[in-house]
PDB file of N, CA and C in Angstrom:
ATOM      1  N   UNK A   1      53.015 -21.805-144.431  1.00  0.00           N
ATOM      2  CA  UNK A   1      52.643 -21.597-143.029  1.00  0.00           C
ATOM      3  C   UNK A   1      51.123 -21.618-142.890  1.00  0.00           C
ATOM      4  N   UNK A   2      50.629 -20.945-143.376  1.00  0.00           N
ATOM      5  CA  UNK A   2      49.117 -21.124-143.424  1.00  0.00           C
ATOM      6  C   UNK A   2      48.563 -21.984-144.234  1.00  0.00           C
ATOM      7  N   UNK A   3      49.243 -22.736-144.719  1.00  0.00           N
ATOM      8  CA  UNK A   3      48.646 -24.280-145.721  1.00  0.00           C
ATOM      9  C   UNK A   3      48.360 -24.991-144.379  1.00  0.00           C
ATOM     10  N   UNK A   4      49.840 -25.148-143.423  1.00  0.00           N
ATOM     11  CA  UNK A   4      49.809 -25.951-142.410  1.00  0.00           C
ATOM     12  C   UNK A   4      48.447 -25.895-141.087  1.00  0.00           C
ATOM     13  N   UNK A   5      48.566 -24.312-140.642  1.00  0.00           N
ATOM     14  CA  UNK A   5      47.522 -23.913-140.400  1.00  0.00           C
ATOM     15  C   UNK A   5      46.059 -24.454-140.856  1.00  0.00           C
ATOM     16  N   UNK A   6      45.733 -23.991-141.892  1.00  0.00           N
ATOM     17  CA  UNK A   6      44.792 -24.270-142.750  1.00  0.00           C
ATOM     18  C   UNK A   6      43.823 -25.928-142.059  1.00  0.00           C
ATOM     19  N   UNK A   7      45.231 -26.773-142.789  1.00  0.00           N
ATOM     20  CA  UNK A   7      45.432 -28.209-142.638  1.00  0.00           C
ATOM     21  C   UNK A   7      44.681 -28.786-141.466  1.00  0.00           C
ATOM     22  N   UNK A   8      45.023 -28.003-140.624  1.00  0.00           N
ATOM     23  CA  UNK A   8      45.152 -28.183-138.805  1.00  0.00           C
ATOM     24  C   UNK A   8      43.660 -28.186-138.390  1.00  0.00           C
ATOM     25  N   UNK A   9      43.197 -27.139-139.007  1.00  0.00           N
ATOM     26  CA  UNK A   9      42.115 -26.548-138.662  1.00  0.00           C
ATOM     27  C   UNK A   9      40.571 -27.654-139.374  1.00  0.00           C
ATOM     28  N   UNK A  10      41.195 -27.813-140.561  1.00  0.00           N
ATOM     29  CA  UNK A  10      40.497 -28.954-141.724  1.00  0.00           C
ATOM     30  C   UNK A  10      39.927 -29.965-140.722  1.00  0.00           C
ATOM     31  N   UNK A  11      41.355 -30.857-140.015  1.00  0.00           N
ATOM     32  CA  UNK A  11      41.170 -32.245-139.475  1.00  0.00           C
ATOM     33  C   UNK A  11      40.878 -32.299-138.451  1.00  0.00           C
ATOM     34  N   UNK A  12      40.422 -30.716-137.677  1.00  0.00           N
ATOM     35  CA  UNK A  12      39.837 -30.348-136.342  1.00  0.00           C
ATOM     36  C   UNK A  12      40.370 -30.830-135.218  1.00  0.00           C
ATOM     37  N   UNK A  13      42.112 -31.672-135.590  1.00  0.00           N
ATOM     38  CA  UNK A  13      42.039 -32.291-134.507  1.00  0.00           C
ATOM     39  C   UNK A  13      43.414 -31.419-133.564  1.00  0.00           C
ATOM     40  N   UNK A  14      43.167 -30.896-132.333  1.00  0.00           N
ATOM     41  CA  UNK A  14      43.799 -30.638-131.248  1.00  0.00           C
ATOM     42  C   UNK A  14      45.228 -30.078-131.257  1.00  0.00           C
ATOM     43  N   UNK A  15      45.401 -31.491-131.509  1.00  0.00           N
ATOM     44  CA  UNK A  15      46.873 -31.787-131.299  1.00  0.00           C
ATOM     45  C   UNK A  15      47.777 -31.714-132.207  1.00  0.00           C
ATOM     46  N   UNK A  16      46.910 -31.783-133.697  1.00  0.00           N
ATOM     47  CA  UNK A  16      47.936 -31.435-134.981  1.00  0.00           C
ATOM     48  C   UNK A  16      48.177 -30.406-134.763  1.00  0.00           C
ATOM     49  N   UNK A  17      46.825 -29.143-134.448  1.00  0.00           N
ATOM     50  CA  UNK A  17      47.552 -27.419-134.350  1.00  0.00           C
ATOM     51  C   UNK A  17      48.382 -27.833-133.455  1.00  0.00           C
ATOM     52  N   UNK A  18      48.582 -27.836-132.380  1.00  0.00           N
ATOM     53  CA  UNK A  18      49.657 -27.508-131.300  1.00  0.00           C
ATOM     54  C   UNK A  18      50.783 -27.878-131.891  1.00  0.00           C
ATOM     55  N   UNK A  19      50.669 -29.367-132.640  1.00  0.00           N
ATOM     56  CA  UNK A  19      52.498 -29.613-132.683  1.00  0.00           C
ATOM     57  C   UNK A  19      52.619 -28.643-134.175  1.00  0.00           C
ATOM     58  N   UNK A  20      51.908 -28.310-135.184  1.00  0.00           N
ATOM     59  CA  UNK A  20      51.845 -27.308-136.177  1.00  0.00           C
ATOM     60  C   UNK A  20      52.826 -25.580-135.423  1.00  0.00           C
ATOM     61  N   UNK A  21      51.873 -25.292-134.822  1.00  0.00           N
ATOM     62  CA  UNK A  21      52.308 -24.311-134.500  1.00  0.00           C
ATOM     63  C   UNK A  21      53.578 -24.290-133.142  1.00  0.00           C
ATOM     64  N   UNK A  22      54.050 -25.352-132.684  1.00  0.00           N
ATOM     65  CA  UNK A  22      55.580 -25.643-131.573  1.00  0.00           C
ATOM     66  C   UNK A  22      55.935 -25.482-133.123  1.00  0.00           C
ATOM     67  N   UNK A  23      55.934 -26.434-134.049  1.00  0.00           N
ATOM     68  CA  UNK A  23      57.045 -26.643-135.110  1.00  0.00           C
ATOM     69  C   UNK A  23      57.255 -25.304-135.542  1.00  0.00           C
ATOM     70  N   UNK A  24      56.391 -24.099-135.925  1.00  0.00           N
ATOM     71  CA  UNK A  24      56.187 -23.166-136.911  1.00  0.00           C
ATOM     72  C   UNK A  24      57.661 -22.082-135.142  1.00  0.00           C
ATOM     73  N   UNK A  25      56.767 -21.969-134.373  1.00  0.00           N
ATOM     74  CA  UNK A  25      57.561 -21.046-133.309  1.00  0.00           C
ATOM     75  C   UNK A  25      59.496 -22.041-133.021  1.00  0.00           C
ATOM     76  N   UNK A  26      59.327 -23.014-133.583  1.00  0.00           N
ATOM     77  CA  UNK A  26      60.572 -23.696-132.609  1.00  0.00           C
ATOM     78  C   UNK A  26      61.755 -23.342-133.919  1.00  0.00           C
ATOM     79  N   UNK A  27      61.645 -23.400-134.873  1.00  0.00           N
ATOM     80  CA  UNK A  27      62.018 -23.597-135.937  1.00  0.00           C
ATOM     81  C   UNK A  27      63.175 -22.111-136.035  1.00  0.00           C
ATOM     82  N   UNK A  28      62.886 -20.540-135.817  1.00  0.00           N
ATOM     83  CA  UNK A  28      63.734 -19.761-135.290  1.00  0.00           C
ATOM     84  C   UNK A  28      64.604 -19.793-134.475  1.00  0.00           C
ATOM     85  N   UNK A  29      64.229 -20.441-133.567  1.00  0.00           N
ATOM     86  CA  UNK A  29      65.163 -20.639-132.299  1.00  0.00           C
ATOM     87  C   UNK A  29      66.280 -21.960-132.679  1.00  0.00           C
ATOM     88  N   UNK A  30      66.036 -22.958-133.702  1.00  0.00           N
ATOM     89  CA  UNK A  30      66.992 -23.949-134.039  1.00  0.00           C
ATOM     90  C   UNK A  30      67.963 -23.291-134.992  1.00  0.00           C
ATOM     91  N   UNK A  31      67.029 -22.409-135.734  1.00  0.00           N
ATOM     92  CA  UNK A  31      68.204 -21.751-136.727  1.00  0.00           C
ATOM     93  C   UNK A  31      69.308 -20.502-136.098  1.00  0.00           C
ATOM     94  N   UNK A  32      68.236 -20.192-135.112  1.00  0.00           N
ATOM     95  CA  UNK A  32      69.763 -19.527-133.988  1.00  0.00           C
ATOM     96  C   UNK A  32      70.581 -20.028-133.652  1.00  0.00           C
ATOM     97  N   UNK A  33      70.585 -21.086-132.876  1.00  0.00           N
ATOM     98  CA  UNK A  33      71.069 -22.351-132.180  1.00  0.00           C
ATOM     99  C   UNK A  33      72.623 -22.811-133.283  1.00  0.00           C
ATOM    100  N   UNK A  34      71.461 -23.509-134.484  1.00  0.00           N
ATOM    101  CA  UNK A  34      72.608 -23.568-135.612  1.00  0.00           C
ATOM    102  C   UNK A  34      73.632 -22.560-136.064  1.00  0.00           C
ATOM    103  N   UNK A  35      73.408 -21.102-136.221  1.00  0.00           N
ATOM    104  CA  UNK A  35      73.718 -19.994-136.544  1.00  0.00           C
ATOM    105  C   UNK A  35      75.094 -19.727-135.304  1.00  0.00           C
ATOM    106  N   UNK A  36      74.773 -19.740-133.878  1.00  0.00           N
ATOM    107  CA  UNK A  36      75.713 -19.493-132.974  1.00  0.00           C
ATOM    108  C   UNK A  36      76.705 -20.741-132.751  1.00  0.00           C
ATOM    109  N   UNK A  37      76.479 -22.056-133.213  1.00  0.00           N
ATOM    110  CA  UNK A  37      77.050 -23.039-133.386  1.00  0.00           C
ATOM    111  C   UNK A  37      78.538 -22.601-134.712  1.00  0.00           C
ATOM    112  N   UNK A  38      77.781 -22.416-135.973  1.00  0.00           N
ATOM    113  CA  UNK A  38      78.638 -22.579-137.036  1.00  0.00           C
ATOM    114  C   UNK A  38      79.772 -21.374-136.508  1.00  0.00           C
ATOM    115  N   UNK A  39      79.433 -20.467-135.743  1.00  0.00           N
ATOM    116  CA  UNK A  39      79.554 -19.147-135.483  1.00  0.00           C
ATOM    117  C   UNK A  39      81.022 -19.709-134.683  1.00  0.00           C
ATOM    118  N   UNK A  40      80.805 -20.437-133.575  1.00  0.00           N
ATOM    119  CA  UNK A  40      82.012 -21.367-132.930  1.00  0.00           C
ATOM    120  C   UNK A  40      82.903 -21.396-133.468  1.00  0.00           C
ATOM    121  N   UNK A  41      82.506 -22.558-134.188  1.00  0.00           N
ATOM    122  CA  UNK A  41      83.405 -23.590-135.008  1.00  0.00           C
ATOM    123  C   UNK A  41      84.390 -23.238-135.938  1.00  0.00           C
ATOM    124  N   UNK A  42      83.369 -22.257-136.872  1.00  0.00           N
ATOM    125  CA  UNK A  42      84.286 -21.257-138.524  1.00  0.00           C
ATOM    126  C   UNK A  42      84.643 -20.210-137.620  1.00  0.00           C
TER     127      UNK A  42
END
């Protein structure tokens, strides 16, 4: 997480943090998503 960070910050550019950090925040909410899915199904 903070490699990515890190990374972001390195190549100064904008738009890598932003989609860095959507990916880092979105990434809980898919594994919910998945989680209430399997939750269905099984």
């Amino acid at each position: 997480m903070n490699a990515i960070l890190q990374a972001a910050a390195e190549s100064g550019s904008v738009t890598d943090f932003l989609v860095a950090t959507a990916v880092l925040f979105s990434l809980p909410l898919v594994v919910l998503l998945l989680g209430r899915l399997f939750e269905q199904f099984f």
